[in-house]
PDB file of N, CA and C in Angstrom:
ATOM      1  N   UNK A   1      -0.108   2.465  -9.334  1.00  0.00           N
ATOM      2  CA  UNK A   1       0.390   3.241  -8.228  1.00  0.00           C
ATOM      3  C   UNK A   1      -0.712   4.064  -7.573  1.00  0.00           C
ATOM      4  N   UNK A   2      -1.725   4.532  -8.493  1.00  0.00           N
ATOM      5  CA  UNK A   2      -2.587   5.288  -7.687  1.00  0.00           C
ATOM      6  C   UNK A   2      -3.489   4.818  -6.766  1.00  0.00           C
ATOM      7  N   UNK A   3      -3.485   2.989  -6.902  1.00  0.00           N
ATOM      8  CA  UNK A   3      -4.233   2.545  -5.566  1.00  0.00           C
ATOM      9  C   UNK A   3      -3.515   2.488  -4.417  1.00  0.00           C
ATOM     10  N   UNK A   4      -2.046   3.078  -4.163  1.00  0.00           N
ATOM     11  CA  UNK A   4      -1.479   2.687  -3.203  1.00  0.00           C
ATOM     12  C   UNK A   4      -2.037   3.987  -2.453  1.00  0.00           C
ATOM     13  N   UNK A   5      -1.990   5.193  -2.713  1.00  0.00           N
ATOM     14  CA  UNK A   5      -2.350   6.378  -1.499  1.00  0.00           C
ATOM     15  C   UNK A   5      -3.720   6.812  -1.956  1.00  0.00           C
ATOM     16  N   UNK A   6      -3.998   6.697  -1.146  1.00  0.00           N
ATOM     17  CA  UNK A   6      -5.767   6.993  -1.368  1.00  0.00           C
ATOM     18  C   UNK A   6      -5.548   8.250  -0.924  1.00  0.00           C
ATOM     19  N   UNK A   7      -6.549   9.205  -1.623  1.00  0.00           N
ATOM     20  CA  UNK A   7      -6.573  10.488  -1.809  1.00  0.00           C
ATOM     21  C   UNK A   7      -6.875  11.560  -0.228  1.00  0.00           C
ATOM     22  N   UNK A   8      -7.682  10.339   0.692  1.00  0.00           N
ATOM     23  CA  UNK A   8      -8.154  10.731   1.823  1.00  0.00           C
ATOM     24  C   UNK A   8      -6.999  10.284   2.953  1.00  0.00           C
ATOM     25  N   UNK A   9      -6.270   9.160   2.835  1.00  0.00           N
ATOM     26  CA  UNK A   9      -5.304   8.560   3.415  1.00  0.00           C
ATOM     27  C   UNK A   9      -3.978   8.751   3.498  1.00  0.00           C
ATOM     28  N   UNK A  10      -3.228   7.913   3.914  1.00  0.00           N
ATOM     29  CA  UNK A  10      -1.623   7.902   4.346  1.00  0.00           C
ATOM     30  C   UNK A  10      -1.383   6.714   4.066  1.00  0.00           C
ATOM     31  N   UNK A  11       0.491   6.773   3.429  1.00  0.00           N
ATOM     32  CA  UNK A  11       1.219   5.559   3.498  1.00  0.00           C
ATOM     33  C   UNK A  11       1.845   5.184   4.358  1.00  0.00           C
ATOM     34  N   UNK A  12       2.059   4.404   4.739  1.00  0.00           N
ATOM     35  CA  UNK A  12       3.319   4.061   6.108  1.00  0.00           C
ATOM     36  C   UNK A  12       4.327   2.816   5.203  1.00  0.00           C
ATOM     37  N   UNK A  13       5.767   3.857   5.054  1.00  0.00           N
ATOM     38  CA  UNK A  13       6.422   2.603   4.732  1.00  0.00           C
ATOM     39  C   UNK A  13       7.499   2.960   5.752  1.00  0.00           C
ATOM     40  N   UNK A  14       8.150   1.228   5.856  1.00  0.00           N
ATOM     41  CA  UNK A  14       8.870   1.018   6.661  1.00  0.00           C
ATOM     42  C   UNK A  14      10.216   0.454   5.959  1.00  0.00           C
ATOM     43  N   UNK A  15      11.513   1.150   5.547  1.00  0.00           N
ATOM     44  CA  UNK A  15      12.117   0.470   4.916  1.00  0.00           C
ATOM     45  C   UNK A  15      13.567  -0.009   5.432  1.00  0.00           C
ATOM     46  N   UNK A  16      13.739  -1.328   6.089  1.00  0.00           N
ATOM     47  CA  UNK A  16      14.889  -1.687   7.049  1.00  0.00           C
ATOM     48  C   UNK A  16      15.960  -1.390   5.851  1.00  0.00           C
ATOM     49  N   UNK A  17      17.397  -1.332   6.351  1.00  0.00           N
ATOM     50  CA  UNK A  17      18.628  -1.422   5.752  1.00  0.00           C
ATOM     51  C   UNK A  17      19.973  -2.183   6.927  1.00  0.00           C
ATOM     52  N   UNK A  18      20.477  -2.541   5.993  1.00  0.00           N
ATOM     53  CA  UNK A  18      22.088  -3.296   7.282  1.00  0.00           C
ATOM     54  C   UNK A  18      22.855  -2.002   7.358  1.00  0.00           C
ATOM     55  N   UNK A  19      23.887  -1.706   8.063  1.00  0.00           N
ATOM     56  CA  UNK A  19      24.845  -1.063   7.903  1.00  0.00           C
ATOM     57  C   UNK A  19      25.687  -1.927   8.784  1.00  0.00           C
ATOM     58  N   UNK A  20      26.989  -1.174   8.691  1.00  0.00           N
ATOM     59  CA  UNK A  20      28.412  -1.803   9.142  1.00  0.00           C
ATOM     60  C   UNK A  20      29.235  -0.373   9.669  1.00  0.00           C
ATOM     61  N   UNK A  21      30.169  -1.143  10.558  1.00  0.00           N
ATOM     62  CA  UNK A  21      31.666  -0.067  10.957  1.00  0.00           C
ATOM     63  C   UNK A  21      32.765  -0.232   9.828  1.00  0.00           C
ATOM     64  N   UNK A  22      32.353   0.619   8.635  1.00  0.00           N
ATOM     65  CA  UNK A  22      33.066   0.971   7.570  1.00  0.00           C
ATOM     66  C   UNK A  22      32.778   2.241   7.319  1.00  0.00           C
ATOM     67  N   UNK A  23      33.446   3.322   7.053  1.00  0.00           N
ATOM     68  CA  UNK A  23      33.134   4.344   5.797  1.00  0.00           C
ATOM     69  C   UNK A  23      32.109   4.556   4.894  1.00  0.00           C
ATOM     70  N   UNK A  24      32.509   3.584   4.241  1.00  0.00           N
ATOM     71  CA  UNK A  24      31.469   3.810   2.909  1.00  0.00           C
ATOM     72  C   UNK A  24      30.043   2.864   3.217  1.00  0.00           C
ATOM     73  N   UNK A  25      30.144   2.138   4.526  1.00  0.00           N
ATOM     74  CA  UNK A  25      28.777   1.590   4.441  1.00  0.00           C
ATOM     75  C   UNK A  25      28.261   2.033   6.007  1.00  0.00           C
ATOM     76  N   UNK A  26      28.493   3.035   6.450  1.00  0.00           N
ATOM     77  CA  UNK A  26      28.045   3.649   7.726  1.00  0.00           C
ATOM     78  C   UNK A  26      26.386   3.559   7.936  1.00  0.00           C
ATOM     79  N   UNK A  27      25.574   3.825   9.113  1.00  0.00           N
ATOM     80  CA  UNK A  27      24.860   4.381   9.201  1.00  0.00           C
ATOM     81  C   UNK A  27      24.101   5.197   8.487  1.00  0.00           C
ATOM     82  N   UNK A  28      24.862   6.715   8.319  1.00  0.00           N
ATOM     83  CA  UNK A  28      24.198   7.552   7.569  1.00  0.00           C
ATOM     84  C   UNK A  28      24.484   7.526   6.313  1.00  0.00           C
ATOM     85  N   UNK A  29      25.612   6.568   5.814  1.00  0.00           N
ATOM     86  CA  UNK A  29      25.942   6.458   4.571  1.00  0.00           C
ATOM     87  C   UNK A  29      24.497   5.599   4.198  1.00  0.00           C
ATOM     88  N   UNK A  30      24.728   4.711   4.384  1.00  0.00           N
ATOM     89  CA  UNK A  30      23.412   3.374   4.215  1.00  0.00           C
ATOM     90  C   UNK A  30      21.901   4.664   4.271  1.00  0.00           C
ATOM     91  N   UNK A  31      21.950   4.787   5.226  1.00  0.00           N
ATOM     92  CA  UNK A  31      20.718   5.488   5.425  1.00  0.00           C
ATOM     93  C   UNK A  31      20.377   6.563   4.299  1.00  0.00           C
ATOM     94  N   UNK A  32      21.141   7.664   3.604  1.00  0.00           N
ATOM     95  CA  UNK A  32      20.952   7.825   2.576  1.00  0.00           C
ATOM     96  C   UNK A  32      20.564   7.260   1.176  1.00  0.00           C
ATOM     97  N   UNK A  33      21.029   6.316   1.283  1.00  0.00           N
ATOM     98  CA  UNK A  33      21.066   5.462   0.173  1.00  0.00           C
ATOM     99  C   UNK A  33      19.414   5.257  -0.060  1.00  0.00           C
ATOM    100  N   UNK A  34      19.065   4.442   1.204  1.00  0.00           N
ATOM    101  CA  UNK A  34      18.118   4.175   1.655  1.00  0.00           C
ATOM    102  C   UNK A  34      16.854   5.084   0.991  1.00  0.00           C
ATOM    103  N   UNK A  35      16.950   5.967   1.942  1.00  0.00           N
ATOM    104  CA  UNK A  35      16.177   6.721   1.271  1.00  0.00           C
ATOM    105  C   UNK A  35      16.124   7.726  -0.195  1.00  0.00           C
ATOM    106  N   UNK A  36      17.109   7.240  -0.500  1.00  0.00           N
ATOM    107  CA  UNK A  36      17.341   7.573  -2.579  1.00  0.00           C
ATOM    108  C   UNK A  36      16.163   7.024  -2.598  1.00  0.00           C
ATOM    109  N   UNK A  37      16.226   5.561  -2.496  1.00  0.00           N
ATOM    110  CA  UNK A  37      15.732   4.440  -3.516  1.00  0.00           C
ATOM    111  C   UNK A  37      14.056   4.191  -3.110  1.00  0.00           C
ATOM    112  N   UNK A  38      13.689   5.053  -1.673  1.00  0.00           N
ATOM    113  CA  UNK A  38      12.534   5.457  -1.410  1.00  0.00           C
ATOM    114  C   UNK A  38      11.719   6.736  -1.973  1.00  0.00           C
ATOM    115  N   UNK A  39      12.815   7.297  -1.864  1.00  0.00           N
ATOM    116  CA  UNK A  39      11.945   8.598  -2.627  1.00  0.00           C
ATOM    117  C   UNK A  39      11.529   8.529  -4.209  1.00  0.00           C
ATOM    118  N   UNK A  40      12.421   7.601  -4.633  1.00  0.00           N
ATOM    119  CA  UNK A  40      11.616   7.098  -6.056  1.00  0.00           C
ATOM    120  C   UNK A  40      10.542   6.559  -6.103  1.00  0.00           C
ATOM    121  N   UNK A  41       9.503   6.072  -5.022  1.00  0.00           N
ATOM    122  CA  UNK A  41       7.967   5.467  -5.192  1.00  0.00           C
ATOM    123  C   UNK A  41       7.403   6.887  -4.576  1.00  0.00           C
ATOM    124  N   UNK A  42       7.845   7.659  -3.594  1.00  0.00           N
ATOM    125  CA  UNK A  42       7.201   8.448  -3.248  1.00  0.00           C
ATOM    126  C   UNK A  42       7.120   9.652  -4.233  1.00  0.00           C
ATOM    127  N   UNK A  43       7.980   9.821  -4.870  1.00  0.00           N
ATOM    128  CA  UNK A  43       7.888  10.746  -6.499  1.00  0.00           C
ATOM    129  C   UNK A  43       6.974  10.239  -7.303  1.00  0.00           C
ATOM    130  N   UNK A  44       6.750   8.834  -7.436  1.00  0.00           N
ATOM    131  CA  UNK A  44       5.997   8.207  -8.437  1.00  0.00           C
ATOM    132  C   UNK A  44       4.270   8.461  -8.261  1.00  0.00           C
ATOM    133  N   UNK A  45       4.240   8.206  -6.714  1.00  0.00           N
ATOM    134  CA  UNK A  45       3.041   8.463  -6.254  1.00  0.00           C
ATOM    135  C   UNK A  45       2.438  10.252  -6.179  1.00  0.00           C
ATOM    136  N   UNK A  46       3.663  11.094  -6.229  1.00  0.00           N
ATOM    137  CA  UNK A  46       3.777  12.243  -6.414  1.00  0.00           C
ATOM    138  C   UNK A  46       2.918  12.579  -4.590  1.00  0.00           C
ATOM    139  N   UNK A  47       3.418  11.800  -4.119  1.00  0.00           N
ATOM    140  CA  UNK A  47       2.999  11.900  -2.079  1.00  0.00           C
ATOM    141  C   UNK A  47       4.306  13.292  -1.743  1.00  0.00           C
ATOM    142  N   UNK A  48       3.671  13.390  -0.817  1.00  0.00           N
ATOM    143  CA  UNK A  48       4.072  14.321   0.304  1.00  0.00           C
ATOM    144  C   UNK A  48       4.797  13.873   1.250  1.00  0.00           C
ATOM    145  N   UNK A  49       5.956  13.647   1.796  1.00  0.00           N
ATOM    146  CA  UNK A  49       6.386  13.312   3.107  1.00  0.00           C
ATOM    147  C   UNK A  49       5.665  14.160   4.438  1.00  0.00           C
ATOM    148  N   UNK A  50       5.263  13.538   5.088  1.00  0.00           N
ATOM    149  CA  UNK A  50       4.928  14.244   6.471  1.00  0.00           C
ATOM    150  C   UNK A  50       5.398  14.000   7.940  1.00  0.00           C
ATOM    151  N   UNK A  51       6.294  12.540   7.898  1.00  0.00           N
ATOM    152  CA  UNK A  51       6.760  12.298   9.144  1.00  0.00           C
ATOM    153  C   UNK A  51       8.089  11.296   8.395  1.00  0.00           C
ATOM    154  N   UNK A  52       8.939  11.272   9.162  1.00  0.00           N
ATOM    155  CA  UNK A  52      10.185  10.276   8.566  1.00  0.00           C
ATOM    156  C   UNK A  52      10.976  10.225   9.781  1.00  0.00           C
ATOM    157  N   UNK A  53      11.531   9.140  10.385  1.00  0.00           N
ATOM    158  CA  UNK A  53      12.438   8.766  11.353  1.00  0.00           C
ATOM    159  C   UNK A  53      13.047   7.710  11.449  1.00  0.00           C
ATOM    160  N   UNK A  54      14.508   7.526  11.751  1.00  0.00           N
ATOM    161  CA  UNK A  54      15.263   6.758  11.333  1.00  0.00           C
ATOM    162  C   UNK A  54      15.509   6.076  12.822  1.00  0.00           C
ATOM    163  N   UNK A  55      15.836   4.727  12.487  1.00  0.00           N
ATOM    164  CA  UNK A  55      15.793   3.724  14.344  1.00  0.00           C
ATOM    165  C   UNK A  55      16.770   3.251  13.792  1.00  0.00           C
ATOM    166  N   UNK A  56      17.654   2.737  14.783  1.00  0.00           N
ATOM    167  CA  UNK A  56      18.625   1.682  14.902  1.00  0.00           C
ATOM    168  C   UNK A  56      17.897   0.326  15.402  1.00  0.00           C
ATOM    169  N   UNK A  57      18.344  -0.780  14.957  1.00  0.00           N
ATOM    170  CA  UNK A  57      17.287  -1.770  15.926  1.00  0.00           C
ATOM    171  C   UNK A  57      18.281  -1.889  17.078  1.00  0.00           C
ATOM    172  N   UNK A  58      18.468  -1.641  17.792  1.00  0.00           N
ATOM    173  CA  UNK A  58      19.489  -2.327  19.479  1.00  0.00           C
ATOM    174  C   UNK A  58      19.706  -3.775  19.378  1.00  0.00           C
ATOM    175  N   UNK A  59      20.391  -4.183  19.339  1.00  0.00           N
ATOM    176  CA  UNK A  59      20.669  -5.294  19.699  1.00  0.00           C
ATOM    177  C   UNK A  59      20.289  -6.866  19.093  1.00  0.00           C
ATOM    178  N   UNK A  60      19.981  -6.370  17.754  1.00  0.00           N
ATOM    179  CA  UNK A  60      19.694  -7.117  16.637  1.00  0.00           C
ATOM    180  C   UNK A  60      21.022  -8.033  16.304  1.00  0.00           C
ATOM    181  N   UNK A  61      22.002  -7.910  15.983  1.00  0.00           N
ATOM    182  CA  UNK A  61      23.538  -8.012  15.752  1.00  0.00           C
ATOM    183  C   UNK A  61      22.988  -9.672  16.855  1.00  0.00           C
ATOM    184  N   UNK A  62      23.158  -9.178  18.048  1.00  0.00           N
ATOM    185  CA  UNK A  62      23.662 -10.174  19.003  1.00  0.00           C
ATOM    186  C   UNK A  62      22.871 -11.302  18.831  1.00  0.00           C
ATOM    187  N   UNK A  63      21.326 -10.956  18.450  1.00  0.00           N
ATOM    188  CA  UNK A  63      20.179 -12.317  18.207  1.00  0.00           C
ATOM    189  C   UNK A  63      20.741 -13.159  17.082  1.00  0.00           C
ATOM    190  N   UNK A  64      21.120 -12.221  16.155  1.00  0.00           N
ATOM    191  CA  UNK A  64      21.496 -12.957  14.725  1.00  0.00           C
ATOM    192  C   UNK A  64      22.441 -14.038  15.030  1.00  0.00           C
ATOM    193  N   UNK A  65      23.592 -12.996  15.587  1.00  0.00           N
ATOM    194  CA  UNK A  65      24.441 -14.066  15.903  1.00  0.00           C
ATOM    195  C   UNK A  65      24.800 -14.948  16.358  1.00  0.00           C
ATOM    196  N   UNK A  66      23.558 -15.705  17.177  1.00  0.00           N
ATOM    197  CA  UNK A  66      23.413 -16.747  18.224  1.00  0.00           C
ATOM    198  C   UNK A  66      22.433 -17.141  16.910  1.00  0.00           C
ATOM    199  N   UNK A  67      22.501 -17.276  16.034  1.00  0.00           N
ATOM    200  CA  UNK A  67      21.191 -18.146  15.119  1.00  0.00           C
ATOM    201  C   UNK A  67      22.112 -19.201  14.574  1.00  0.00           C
ATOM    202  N   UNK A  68      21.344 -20.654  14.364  1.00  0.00           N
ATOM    203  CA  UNK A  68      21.959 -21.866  13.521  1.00  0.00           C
ATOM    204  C   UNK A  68      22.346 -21.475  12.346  1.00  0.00           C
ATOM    205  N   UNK A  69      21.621 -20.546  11.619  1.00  0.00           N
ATOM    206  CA  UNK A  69      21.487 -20.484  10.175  1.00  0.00           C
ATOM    207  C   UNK A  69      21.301 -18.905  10.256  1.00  0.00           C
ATOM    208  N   UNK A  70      22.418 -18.383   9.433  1.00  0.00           N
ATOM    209  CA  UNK A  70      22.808 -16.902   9.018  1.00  0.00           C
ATOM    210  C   UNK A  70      21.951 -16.099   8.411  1.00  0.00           C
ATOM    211  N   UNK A  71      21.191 -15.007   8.573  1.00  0.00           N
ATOM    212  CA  UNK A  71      20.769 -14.294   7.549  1.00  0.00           C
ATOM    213  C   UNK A  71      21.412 -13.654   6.430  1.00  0.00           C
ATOM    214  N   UNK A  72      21.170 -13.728   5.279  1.00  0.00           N
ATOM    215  CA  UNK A  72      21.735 -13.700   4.092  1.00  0.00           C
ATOM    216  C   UNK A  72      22.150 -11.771   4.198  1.00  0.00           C
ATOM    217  N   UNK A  73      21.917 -11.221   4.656  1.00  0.00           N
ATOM    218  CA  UNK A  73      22.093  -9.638   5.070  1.00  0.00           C
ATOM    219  C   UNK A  73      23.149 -10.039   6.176  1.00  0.00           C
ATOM    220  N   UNK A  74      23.543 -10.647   7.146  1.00  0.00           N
ATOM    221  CA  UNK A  74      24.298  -9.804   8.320  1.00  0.00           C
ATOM    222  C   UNK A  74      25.913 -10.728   7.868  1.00  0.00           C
ATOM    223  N   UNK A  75      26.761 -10.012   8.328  1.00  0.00           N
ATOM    224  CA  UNK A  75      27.938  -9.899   8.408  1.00  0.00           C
ATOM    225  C   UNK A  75      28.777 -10.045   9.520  1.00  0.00           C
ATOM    226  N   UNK A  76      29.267 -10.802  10.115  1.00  0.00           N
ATOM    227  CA  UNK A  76      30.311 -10.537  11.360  1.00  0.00           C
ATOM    228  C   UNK A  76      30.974  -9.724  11.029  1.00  0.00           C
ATOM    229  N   UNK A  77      31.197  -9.226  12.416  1.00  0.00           N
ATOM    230  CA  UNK A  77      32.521  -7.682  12.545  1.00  0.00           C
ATOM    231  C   UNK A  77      33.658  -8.337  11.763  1.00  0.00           C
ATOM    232  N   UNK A  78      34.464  -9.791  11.868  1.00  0.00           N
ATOM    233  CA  UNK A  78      35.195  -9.587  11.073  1.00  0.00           C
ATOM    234  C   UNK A  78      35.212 -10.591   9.602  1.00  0.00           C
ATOM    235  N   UNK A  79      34.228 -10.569   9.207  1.00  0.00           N
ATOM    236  CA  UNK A  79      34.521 -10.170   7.697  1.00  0.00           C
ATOM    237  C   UNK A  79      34.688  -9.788   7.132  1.00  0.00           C
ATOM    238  N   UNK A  80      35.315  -8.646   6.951  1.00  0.00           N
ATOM    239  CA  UNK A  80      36.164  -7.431   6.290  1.00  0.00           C
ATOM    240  C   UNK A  80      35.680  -6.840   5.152  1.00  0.00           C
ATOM    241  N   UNK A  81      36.210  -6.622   4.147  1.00  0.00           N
ATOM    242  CA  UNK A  81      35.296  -5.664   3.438  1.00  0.00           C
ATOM    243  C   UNK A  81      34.905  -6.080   2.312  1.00  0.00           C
ATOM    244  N   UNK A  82      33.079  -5.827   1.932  1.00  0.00           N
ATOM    245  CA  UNK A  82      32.444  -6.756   1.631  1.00  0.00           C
ATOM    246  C   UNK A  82      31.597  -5.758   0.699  1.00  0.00           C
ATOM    247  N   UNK A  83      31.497  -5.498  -0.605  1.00  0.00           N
ATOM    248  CA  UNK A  83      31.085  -4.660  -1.779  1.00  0.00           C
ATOM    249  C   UNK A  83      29.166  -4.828  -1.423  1.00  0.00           C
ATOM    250  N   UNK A  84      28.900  -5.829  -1.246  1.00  0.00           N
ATOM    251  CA  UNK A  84      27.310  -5.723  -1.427  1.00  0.00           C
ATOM    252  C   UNK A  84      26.705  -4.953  -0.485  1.00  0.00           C
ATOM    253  N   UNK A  85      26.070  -3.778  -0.535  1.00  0.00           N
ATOM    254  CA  UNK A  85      25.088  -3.026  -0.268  1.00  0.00           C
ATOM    255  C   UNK A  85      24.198  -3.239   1.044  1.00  0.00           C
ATOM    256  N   UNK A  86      23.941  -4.311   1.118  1.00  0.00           N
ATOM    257  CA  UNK A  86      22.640  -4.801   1.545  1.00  0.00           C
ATOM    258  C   UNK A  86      23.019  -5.662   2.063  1.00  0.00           C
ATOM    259  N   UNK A  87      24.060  -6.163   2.964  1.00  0.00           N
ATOM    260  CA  UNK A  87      24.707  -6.484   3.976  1.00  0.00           C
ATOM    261  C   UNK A  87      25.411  -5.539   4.907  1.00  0.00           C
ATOM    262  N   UNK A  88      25.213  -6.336   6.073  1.00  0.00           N
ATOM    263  CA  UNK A  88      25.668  -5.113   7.026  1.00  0.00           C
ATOM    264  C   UNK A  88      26.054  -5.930   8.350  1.00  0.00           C
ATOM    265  N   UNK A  89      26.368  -5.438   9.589  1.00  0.00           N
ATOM    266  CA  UNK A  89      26.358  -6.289  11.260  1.00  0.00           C
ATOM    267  C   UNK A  89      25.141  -5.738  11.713  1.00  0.00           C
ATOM    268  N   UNK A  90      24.755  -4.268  11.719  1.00  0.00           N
ATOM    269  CA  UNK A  90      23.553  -3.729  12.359  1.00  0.00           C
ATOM    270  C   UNK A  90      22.463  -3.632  11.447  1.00  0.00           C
ATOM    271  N   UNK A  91      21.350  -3.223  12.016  1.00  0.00           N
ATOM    272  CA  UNK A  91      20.276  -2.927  11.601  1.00  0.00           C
ATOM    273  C   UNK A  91      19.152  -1.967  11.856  1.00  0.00           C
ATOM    274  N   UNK A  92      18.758  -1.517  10.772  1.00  0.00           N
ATOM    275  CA  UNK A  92      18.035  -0.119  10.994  1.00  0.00           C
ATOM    276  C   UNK A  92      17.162   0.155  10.061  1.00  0.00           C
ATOM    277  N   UNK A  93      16.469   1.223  10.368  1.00  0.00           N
ATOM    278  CA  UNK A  93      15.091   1.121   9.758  1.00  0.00           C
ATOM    279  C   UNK A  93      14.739   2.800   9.077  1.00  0.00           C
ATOM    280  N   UNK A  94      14.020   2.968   8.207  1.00  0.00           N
ATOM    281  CA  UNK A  94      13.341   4.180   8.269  1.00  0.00           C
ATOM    282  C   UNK A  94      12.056   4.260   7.951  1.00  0.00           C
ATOM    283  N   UNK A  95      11.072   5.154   8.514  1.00  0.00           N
ATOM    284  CA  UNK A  95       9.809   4.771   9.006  1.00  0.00           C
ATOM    285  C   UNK A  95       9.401   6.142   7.692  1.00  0.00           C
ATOM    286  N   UNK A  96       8.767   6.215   7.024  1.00  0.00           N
ATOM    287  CA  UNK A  96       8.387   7.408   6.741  1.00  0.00           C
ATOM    288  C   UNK A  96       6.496   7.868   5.938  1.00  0.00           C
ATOM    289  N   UNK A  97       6.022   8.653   6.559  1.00  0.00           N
ATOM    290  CA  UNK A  97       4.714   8.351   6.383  1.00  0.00           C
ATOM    291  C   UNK A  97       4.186   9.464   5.478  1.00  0.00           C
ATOM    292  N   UNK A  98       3.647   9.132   4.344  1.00  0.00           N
ATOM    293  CA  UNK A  98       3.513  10.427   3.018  1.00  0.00           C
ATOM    294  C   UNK A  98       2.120  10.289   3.123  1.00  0.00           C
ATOM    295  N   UNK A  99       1.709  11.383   2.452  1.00  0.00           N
ATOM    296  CA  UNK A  99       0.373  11.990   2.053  1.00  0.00           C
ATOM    297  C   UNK A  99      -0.069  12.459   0.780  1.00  0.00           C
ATOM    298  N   UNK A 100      -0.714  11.970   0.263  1.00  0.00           N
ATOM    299  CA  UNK A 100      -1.116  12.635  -1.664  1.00  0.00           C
ATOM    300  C   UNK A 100      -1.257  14.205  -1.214  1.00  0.00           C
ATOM    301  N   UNK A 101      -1.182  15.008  -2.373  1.00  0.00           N
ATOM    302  CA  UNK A 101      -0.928  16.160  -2.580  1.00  0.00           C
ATOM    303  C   UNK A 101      -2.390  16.519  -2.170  1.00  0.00           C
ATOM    304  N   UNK A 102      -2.836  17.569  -0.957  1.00  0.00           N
ATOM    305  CA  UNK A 102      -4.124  17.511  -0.981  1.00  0.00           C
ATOM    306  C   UNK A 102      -4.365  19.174  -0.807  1.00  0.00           C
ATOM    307  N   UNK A 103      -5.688  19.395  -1.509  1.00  0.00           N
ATOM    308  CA  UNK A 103      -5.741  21.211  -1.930  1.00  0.00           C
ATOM    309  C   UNK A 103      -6.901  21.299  -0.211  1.00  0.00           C
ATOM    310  N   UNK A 104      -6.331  22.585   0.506  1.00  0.00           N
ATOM    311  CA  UNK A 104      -7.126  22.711   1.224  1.00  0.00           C
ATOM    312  C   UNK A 104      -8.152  23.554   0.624  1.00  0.00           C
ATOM    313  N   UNK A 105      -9.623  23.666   1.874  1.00  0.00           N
ATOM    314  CA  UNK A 105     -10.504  23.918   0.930  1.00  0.00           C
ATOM    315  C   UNK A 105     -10.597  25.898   0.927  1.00  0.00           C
ATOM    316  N   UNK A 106     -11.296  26.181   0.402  1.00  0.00           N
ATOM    317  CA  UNK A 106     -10.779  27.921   0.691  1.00  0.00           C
ATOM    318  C   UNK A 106     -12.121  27.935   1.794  1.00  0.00           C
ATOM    319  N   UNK A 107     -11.351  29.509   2.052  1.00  0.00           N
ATOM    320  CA  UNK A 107     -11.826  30.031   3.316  1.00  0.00           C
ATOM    321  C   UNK A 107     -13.159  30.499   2.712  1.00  0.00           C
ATOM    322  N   UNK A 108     -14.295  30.583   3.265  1.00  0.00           N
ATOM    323  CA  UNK A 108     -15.833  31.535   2.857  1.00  0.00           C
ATOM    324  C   UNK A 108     -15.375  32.722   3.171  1.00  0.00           C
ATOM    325  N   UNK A 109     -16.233  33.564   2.383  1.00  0.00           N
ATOM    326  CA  UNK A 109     -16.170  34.732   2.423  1.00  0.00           C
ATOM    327  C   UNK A 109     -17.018  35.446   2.775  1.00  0.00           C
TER     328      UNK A 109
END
């Protein structure tokens, strides 16, 4: 793990998720989740968050759904209700960019 953030550097992860028009698999439901299961490498790395923002992709849904062959993640609106996680109709992302723990240097005196 410690070759992933270099001491002088930044991470950029990008971690997509599906969501759906359900309750329990909403947007911000999903999106939490999401970032649970992120903040466990960023604990590991013992990084800093410094920027994090969450996108919807627009209009992802409609490409999929004009495809020959399904992505194993998306869901039509009506397939009803569907336990796995990591299926969804939409798609979205969270961007979040950490920093190793870094000591500034002291002031001269």
């Amino acid at each position: 793990m410690d070759e992933l953030l270099n001491p002088d550097g930044f991470l950029v992860i990008i971690a997509p998720f599906a969501f759906r028009d359900h309750p329990d698999y909403s947007l911000f439901i999903q999106a939490e989740w999401k970032l649970a299961s992120v903040m466990g490498v960023i604990d590991q790395l013992n990084g800093k968050i410094i920027y994090q923002a969450m996108a919807r992709q627009i209009g992802v849904e409609n490409i999929v759904a004009k495809q020959a062959q399904t992505l194993d993640w998306f869901l039509a609106p009506d397939d009803g209700h569907c336990e796995n996680r990591f299926s969804g109709h939409y798609l979205a992302s969270w961007t979040i960019v950490i920093t190793p723990p870094r000591t500034l240097p002291s002031k001269a005196k």
